[in-house]
Protein backbone atom coordinates (compact mmCIF):
# COMPACT_ATOMS: atom_id res chain seq x y z
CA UNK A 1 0.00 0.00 0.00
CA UNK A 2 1.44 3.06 -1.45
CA UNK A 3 2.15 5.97 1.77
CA UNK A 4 -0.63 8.76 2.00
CA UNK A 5 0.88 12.18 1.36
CA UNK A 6 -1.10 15.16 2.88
CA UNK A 7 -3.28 17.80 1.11
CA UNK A 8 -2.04 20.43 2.97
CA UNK A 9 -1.66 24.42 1.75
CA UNK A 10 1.63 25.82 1.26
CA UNK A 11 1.65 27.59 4.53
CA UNK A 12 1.22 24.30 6.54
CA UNK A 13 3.98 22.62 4.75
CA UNK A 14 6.19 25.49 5.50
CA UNK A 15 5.49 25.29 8.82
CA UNK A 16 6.38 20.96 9.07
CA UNK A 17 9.43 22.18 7.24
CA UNK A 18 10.52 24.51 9.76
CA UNK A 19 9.69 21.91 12.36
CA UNK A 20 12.46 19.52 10.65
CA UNK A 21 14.81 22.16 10.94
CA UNK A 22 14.42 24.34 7.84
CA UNK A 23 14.32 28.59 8.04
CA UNK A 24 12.67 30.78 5.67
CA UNK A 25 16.01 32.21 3.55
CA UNK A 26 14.15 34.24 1.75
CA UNK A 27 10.75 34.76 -0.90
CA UNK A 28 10.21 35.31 -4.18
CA UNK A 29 6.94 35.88 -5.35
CA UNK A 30 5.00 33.80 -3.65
CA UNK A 31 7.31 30.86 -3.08
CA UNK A 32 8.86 30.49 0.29
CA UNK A 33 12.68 29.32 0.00
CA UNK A 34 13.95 27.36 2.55
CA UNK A 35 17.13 26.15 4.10
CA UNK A 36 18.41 24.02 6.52
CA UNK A 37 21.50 24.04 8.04
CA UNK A 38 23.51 21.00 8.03
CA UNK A 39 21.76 20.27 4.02
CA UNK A 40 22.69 21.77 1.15
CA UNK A 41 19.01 21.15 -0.36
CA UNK A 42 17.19 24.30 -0.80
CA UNK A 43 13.33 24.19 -0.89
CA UNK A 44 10.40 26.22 -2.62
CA UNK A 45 7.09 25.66 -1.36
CA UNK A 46 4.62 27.83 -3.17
CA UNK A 47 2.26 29.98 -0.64
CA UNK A 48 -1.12 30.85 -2.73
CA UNK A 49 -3.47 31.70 -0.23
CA UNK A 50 -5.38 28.79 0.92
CA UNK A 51 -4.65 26.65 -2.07
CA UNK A 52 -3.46 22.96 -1.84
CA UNK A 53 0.16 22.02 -3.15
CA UNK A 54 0.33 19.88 -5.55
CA UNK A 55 1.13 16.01 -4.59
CA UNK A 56 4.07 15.50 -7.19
CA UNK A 57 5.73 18.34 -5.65
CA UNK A 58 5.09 17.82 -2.26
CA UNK A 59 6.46 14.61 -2.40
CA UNK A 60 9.52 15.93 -4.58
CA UNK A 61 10.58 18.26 -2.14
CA UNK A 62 10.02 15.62 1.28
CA UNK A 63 12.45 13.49 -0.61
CA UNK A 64 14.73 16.38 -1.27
CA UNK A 65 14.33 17.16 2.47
CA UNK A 66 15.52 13.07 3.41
CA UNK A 67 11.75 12.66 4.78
CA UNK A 68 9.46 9.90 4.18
CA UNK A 69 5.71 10.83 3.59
CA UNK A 70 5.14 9.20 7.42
CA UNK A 71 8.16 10.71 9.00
CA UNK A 72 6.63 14.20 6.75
CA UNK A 73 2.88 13.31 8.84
CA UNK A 74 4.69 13.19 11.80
CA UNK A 75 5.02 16.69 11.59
CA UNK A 76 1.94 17.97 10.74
């Protein structure tokens, strides 16, 4: 059984980002950049008002961040 990925806005995954250890670097336009530390990964996590991310790049950027979708639900 393939792992359930959350529909969650952009703001929420920002926000179970930051949680795994990511900052806000910086914006542009509406997509929140994020760093962490001790990775070299950078992530962009669009932030369009109450609208869902898509699930092909949420997942993308939970396997950039070395996450699996449950450790990524753990967060939430």
């Amino acid at each position: 059984m393939p792992s359930q990925i959350p529909r969650i806005t952009g703001q929420e995954a920002v926000k179970a980002f930051c949680k795994h250890g990511y900052v806000h670097d910086r914006t542009r336009g509406s997509h929140y950049i994020l760093k962490h530390p001790n990775r070299r990964e950078r992530l962009s996590i669009p932030v369009h008002g109450s609208q869902i991310v898509g699930i092909g790049l949420l997942r993308s950027q939970i396997k950039a961040a070395g996450l699996t979708p449950e450790d990524f639900s753990a967060l939430m």
